[in-house]
N, C-alpha and C. Protein backbone atom coordinates (compact mmCIF):
# COMPACT_ATOMS: atom_id res chain seq x y z
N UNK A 1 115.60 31.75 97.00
CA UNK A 1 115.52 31.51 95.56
C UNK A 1 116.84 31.91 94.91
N UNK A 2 117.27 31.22 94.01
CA UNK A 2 118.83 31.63 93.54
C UNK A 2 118.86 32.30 92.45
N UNK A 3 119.60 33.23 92.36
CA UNK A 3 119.93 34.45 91.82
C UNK A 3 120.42 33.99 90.56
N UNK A 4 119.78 33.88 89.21
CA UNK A 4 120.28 33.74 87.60
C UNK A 4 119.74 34.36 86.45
N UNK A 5 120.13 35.80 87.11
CA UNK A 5 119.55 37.27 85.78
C UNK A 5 120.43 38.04 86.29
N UNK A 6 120.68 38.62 85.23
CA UNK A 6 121.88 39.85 85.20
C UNK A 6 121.13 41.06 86.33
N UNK A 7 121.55 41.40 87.00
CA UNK A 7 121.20 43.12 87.79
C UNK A 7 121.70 43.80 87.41
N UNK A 8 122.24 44.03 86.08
CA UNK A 8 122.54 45.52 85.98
C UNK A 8 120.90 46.86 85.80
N UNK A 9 121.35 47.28 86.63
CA UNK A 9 119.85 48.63 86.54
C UNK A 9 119.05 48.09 87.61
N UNK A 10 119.32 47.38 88.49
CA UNK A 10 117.68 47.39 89.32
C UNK A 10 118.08 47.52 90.13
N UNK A 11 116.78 48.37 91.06
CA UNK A 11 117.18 48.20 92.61
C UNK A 11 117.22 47.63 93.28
N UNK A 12 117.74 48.05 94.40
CA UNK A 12 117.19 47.54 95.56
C UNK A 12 116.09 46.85 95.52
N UNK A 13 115.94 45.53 96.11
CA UNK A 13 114.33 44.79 96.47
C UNK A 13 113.84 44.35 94.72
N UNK A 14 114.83 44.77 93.37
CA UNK A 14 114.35 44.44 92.54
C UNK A 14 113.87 42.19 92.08
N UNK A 15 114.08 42.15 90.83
CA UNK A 15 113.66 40.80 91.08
C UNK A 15 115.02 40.17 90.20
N UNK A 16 115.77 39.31 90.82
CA UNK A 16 116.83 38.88 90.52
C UNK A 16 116.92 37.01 90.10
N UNK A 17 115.71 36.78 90.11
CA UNK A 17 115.37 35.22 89.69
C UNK A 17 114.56 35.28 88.36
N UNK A 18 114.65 34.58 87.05
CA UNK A 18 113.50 34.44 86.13
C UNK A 18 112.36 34.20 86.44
N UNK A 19 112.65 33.01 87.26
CA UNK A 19 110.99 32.61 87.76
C UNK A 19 110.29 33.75 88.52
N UNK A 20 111.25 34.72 89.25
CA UNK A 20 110.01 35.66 90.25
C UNK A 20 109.54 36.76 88.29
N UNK A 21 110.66 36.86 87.88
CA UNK A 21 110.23 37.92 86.83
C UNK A 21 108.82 36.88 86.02
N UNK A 22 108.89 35.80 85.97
CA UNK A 22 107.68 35.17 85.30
C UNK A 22 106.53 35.15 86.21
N UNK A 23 106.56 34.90 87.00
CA UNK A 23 105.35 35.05 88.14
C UNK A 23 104.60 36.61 88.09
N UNK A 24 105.82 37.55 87.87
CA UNK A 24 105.15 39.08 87.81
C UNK A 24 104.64 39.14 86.74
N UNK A 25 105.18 39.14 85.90
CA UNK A 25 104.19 39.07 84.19
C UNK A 25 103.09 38.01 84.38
N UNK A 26 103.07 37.14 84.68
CA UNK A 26 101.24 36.46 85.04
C UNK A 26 101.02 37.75 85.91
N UNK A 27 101.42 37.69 86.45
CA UNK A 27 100.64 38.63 88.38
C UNK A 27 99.97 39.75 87.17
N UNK A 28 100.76 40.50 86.23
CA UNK A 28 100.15 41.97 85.27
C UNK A 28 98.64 41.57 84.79
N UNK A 29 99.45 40.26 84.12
CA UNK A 29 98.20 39.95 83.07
C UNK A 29 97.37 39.91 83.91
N UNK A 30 96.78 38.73 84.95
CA UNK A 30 95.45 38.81 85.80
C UNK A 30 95.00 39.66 86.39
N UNK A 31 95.73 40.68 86.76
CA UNK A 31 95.39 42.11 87.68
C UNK A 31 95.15 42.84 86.73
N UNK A 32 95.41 42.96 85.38
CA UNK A 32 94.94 43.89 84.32
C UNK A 32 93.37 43.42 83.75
N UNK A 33 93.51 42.60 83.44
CA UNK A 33 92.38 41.26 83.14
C UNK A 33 92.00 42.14 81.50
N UNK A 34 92.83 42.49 80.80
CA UNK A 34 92.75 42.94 78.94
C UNK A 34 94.34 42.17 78.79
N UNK A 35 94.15 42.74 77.23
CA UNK A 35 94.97 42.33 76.33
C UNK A 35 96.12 43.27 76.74
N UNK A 36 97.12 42.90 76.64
CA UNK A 36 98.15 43.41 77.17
C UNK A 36 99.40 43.63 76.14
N UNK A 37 99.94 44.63 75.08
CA UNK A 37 100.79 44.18 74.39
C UNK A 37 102.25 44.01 74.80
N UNK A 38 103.62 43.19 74.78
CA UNK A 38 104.64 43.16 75.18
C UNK A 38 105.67 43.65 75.69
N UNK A 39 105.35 45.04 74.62
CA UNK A 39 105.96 46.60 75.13
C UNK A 39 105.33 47.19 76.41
N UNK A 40 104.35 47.13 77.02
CA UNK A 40 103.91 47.33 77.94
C UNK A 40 104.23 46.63 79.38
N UNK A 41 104.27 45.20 79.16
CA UNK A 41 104.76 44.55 80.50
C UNK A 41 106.49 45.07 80.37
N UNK A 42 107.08 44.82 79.32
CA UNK A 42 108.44 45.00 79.58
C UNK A 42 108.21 46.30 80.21
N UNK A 43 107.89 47.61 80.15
CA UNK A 43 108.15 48.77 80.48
C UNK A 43 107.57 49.21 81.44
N UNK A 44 106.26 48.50 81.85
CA UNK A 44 105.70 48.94 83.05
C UNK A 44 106.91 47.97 84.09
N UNK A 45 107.75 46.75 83.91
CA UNK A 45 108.94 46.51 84.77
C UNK A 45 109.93 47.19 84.51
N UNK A 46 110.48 48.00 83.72
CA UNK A 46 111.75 48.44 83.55
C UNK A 46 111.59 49.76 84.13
N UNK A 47 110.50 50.53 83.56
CA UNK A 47 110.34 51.54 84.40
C UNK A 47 110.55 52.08 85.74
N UNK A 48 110.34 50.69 86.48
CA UNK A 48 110.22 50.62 88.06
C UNK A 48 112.00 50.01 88.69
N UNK A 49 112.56 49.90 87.40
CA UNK A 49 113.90 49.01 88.02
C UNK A 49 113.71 48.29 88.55
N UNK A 50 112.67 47.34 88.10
CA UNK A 50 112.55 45.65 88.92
C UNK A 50 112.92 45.13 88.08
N UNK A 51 113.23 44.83 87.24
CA UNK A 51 114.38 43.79 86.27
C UNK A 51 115.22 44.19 84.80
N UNK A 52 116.41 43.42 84.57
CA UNK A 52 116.67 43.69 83.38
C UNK A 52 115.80 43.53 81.82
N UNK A 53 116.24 44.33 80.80
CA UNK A 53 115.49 44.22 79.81
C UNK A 53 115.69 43.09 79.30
N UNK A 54 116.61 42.33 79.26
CA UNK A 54 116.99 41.18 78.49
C UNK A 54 116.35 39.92 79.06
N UNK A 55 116.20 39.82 80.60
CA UNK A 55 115.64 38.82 81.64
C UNK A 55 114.19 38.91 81.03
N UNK A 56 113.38 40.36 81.26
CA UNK A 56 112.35 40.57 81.15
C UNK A 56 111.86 39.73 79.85
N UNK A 57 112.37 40.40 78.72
CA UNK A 57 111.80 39.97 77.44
C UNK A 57 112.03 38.03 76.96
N UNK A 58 112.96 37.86 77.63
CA UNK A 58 113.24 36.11 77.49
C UNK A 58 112.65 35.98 78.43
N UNK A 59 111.70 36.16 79.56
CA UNK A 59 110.93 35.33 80.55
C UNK A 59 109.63 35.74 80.19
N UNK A 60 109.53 36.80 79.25
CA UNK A 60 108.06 36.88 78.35
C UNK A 60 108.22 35.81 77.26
N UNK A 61 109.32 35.80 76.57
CA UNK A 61 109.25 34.99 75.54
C UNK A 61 109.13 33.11 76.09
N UNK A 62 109.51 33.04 76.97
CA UNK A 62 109.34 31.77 77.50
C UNK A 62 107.86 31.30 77.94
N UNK A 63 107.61 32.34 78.09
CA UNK A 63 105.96 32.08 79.38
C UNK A 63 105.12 32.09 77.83
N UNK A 64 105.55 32.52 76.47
CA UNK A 64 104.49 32.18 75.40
C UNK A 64 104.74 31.10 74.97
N UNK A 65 106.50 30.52 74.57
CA UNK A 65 106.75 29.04 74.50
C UNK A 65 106.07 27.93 75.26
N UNK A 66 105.97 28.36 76.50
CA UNK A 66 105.61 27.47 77.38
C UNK A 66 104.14 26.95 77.82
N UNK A 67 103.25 27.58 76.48
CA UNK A 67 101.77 28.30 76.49
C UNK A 67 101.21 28.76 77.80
N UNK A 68 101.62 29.67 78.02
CA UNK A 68 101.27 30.68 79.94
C UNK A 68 100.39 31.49 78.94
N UNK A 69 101.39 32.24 77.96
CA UNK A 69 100.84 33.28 77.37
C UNK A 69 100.35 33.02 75.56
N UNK A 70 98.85 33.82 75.23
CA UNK A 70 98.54 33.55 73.89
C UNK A 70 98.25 34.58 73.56
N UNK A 71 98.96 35.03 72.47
CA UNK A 71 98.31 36.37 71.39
C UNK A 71 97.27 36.04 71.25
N UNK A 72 96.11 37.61 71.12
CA UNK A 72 94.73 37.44 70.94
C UNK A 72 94.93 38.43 70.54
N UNK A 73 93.71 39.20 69.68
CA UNK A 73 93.35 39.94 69.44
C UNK A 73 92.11 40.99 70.22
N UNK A 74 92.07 42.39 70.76
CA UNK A 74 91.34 42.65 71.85
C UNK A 74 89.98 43.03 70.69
N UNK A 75 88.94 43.94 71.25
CA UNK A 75 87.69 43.84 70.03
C UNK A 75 87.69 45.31 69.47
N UNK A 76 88.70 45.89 69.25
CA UNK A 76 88.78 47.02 68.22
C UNK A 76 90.29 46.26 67.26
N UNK A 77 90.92 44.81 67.40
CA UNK A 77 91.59 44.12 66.56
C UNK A 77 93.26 44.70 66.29
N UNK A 78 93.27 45.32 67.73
CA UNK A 78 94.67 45.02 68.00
C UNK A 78 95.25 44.16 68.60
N UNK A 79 96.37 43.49 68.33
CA UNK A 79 97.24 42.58 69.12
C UNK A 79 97.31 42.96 70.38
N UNK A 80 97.25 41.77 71.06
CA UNK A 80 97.82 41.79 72.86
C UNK A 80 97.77 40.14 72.74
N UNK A 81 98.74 40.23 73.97
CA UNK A 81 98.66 38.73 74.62
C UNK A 81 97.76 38.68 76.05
N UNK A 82 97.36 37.49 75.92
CA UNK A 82 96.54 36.89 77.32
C UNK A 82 96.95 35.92 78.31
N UNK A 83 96.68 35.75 79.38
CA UNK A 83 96.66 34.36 80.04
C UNK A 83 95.98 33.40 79.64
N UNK A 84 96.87 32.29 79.23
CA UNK A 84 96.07 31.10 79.04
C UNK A 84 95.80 30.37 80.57
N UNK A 85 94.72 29.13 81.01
CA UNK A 85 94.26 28.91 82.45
C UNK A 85 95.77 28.57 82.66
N UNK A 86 97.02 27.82 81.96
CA UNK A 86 98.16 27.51 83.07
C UNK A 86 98.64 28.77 83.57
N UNK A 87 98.88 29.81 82.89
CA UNK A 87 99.29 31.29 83.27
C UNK A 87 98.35 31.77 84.28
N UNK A 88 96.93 31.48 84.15
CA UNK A 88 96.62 31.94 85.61
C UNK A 88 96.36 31.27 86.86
N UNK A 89 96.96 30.56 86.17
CA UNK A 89 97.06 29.23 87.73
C UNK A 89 98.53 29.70 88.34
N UNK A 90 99.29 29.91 87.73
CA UNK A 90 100.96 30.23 88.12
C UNK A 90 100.10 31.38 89.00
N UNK A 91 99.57 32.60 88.33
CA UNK A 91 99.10 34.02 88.83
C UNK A 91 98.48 33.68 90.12
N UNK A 92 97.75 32.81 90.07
CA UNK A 92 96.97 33.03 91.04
C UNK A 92 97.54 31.98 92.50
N UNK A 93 98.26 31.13 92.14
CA UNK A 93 99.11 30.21 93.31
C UNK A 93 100.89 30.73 93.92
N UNK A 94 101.27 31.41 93.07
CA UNK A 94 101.96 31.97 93.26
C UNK A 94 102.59 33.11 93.51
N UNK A 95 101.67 34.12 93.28
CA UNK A 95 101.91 35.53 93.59
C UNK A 95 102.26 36.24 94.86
N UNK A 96 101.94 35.32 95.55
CA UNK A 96 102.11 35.48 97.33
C UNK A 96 103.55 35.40 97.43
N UNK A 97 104.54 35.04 96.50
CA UNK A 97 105.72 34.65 96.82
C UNK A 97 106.68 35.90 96.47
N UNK A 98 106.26 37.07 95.78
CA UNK A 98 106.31 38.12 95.13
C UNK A 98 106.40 39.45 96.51
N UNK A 99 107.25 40.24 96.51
CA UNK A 99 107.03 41.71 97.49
C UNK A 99 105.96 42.20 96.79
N UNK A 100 105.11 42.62 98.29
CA UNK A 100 103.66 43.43 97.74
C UNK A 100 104.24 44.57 97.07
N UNK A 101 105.68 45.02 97.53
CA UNK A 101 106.17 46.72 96.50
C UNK A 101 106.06 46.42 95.23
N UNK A 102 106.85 45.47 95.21
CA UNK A 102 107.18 44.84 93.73
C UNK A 102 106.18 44.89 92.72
N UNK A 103 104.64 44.13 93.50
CA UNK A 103 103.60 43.76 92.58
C UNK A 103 103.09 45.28 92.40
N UNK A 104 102.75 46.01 93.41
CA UNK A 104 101.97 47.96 93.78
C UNK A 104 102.64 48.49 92.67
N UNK A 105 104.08 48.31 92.67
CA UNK A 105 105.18 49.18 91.41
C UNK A 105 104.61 49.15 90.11
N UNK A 106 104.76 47.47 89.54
CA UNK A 106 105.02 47.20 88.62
C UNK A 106 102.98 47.19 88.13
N UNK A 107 101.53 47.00 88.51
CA UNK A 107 100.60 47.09 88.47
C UNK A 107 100.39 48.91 88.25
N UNK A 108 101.03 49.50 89.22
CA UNK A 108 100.17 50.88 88.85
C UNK A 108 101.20 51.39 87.63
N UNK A 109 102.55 51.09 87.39
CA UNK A 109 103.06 51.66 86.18
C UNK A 109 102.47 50.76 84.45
N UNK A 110 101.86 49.55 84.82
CA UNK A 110 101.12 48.65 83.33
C UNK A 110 99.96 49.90 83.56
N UNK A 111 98.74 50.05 84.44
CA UNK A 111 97.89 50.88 84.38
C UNK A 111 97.85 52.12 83.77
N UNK A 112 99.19 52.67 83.99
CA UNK A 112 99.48 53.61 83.75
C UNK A 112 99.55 53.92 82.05
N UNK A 113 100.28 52.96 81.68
CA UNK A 113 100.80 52.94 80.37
C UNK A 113 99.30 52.74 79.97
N UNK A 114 98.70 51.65 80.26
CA UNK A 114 97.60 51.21 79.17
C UNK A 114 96.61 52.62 79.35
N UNK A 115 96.27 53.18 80.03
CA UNK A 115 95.66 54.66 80.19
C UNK A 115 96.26 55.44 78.86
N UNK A 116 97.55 55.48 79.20
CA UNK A 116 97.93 56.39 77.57
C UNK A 116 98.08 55.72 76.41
N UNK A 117 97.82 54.45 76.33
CA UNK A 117 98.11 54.03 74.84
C UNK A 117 96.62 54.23 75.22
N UNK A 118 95.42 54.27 75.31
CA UNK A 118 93.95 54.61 75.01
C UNK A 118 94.10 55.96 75.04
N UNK A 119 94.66 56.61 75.72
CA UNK A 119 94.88 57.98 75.26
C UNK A 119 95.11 58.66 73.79
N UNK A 120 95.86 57.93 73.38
CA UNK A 120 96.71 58.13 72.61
C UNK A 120 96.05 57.91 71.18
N UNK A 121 95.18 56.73 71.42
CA UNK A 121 94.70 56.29 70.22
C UNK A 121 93.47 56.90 70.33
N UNK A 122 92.81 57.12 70.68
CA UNK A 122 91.42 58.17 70.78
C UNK A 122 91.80 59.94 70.49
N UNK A 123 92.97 60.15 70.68
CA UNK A 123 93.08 61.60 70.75
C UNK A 123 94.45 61.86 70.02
N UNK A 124 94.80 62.58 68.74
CA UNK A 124 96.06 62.52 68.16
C UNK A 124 96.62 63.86 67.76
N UNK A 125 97.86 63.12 67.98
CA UNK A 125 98.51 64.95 68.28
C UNK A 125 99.26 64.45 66.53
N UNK A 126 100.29 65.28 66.22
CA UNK A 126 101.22 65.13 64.52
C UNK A 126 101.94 66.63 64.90
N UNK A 127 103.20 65.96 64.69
CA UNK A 127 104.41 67.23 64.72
C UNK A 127 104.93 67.04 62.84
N UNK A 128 104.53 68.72 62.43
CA UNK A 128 105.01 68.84 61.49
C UNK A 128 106.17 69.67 60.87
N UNK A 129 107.17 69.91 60.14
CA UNK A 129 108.03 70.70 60.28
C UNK A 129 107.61 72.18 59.12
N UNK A 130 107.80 72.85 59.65
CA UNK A 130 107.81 74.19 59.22
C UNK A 130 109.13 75.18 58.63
N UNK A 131 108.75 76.13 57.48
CA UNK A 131 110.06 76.72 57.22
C UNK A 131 110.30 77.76 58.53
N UNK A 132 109.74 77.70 59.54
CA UNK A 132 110.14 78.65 60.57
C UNK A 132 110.34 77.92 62.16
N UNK A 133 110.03 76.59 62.07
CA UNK A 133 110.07 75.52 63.14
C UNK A 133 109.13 74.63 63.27
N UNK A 134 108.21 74.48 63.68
CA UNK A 134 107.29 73.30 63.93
C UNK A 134 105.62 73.24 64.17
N UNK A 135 104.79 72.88 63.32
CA UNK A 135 103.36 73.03 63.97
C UNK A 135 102.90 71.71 64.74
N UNK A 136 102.29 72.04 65.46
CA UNK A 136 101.83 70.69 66.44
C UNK A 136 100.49 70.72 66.46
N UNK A 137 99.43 69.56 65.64
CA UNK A 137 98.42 69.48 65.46
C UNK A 137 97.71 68.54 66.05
N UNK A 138 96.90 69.13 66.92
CA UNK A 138 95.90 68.32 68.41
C UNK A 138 94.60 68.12 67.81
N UNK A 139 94.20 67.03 67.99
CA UNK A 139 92.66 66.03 67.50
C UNK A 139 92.83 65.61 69.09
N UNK A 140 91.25 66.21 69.58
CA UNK A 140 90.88 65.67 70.28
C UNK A 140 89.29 64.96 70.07
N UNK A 141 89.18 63.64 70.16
CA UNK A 141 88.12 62.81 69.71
C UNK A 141 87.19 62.03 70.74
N UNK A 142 85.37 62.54 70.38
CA UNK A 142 84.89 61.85 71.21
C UNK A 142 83.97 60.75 71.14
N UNK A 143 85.03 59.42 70.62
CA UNK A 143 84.36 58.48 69.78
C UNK A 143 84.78 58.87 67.98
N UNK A 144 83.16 58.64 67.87
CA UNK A 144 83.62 58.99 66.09
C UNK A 144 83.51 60.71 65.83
N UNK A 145 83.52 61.20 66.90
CA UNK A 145 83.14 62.69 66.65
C UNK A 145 84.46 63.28 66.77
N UNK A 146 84.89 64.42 65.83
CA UNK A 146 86.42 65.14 66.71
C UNK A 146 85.56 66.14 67.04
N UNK A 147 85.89 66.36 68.63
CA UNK A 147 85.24 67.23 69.46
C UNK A 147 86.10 68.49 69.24
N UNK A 148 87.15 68.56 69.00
CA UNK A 148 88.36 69.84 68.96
C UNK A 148 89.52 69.69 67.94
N UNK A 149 89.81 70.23 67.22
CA UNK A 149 91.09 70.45 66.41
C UNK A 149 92.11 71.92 66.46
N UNK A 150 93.46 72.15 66.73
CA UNK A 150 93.68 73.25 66.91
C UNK A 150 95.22 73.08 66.93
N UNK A 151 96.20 74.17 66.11
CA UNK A 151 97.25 73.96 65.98
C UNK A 151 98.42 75.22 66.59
N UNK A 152 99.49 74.25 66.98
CA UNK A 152 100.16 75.39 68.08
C UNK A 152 101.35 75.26 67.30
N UNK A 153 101.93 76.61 67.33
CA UNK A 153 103.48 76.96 67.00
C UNK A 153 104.67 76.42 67.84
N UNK A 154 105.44 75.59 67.65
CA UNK A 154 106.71 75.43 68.62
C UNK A 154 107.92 75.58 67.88
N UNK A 155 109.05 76.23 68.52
CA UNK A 155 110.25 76.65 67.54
C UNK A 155 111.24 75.72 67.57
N UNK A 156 110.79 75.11 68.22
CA UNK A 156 111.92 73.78 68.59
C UNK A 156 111.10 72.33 68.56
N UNK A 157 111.98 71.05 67.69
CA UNK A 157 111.79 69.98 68.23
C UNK A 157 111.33 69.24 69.67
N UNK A 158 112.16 69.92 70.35
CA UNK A 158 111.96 69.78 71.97
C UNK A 158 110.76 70.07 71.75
N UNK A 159 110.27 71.46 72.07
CA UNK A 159 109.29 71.94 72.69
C UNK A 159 107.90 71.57 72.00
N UNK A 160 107.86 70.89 70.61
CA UNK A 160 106.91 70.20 70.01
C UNK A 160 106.69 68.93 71.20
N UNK A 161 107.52 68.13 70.80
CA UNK A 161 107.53 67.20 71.55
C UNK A 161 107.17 66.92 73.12
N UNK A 162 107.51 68.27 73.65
CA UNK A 162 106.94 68.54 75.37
C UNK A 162 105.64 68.84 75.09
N UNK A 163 104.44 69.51 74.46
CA UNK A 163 103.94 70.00 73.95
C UNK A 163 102.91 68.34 74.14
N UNK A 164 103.41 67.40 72.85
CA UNK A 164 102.75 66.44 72.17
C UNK A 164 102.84 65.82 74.04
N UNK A 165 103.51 65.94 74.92
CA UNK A 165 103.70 64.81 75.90
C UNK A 165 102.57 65.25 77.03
N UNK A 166 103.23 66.22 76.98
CA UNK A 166 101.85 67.05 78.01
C UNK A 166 100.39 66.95 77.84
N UNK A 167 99.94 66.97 76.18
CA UNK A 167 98.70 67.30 75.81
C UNK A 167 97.72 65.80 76.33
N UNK A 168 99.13 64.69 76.03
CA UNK A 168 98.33 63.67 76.24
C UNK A 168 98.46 63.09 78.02
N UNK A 169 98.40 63.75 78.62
CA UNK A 169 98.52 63.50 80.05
C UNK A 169 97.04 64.24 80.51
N UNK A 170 97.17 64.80 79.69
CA UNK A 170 95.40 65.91 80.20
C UNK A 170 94.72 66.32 78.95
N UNK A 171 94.07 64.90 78.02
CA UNK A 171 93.32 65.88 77.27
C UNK A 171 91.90 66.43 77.13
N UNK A 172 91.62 65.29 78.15
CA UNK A 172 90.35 66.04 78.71
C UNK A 172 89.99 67.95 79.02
N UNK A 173 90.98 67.44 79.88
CA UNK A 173 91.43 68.79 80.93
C UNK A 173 91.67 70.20 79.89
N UNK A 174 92.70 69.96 78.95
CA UNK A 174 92.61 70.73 77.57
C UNK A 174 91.58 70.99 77.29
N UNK A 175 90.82 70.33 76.63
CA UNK A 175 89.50 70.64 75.88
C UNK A 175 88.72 71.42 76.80
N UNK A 176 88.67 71.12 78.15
CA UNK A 176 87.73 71.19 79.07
C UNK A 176 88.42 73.12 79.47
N UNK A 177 89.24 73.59 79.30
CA UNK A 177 90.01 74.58 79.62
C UNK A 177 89.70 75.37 77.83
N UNK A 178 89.84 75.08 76.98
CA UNK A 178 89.82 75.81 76.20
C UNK A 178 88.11 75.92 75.63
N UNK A 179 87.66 75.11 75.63
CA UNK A 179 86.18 75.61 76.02
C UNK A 179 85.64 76.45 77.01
N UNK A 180 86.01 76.19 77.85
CA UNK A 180 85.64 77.09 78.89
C UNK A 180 85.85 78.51 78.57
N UNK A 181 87.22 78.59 78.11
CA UNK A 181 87.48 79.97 77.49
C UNK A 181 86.56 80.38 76.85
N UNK A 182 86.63 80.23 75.60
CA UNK A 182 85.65 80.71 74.53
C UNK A 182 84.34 80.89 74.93
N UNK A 183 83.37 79.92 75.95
CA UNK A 183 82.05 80.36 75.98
C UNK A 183 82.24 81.08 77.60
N UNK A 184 83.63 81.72 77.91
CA UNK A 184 83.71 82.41 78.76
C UNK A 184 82.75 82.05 80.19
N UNK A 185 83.37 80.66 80.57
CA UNK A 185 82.63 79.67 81.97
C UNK A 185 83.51 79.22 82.76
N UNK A 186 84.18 80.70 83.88
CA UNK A 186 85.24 80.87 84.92
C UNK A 186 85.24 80.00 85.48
N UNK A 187 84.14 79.26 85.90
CA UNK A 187 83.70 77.80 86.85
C UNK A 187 84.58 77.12 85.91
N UNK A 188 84.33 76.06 85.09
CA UNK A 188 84.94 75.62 84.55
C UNK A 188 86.69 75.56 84.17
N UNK A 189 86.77 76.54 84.28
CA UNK A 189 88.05 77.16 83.55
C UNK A 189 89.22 76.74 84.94
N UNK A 190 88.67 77.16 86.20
CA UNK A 190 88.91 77.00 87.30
C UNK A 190 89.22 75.23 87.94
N UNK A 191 87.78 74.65 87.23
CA UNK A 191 88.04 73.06 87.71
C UNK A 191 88.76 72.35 87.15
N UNK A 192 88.91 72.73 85.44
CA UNK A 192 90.08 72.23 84.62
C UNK A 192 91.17 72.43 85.00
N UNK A 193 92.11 73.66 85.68
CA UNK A 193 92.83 74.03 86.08
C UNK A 193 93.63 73.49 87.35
N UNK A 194 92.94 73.04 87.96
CA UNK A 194 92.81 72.28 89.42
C UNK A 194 92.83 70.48 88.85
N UNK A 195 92.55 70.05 88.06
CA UNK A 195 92.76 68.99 87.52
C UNK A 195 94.07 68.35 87.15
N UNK A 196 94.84 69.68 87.01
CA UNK A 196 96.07 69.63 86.16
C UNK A 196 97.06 69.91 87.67
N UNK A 197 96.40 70.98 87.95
CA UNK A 197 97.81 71.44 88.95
C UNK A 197 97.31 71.48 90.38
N UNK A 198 96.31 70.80 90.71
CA UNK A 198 95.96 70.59 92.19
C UNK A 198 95.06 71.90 92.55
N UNK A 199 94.24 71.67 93.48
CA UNK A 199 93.80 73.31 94.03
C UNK A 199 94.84 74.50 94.38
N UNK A 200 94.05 75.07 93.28
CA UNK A 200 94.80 76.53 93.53
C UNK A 200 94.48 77.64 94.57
């Protein structure tokens, strides 16, 4: 297949043809089988150094010209795009032509992402500034209920921000750890703990 996308940034084994970078964006969409928003395919590929940003986003923007891909709306009425049937006909006849690394990479880093944008939107952190540095205010929500609210001191931007990054990687695990505390349930306190940082 002949080589007509810039490589600057990718690796090794990355994808150096438009057409393979269009084949992978179907390959996301059908292996995800939701709404998918734009920022997400670009980054679950860039992430992985399988293609440039500029390739990426003009072989997204083509595959919607070309109706592959249609904005929809998912059913809480946020934007994403979908496969239309020609987009999953490309997905599904062509994907074989794709490195299984390539597809494993670029599938578990979209998963990944779409995990924390539901993260994210169910559970909300807010960095505020303080005359002494920063409060960082955690909503953790279960459904329409906020199950937890609770605000932490950080003296630094940074450390707000590490703070806000961390919380949402485990907020289960949080809640599940600071409950435990309070109704003083070592079991617990123990499995949350092990969630986060492996058996201890």
């Amino acid at each position: 297949m002949a080589f007509d996308t810039f490589d600057e940034g990718i690796l090794p084994g990355g994808l150096r043809s438009k057409n393979e970078i269009k084949i992978l964006i179907c390959y996301l969409f059908n292996s995800v089988k939701e709404n998918i928003d734009k920022e997400i395919i670009i980054n679950s590929i860039l992430n992985e150094s399988l293609a440039n940003y500029f390739e990426v986003s003009s072989a997204f923007d083509e595959l919607v010209l070309n109706g592959n891909l249609k904005e929809q709306q998912d059913n809480i009425g946020e934007n994403g795009f979908v496969l239309t049937q020609n987009g999953r006909m490309i997905a599904s006849q062509l994907e074989t032509s794709l490195p299984h690394s390539v597809k494993e990479k670029a599938y578990r880093c979209a998963t990944r992402l779409l995990n924390q944008k539901k993260t994210e939107r169910e559970n909300n952190v807010e960095i505020s500034k303080t005359d002494n540095g920063y409060d960082v205010n955690f909503t953790i929500s279960g459904g329409s209920t906020n199950l937890m609210t609770f605000t932490l001191y950080a003296p630094s931007y940074e450390q707000a921000q590490m703070m806000k990054n961390n919380f949402y990687e485990y907020p289960s695990a949080v809640y599940s750890v600071m409950l435990a505390l309070v109704t003083k349930d070592r079991e617990s306190v123990g499995a949350a703990l092990e969630e986060i940082y492996g058996a201890l």
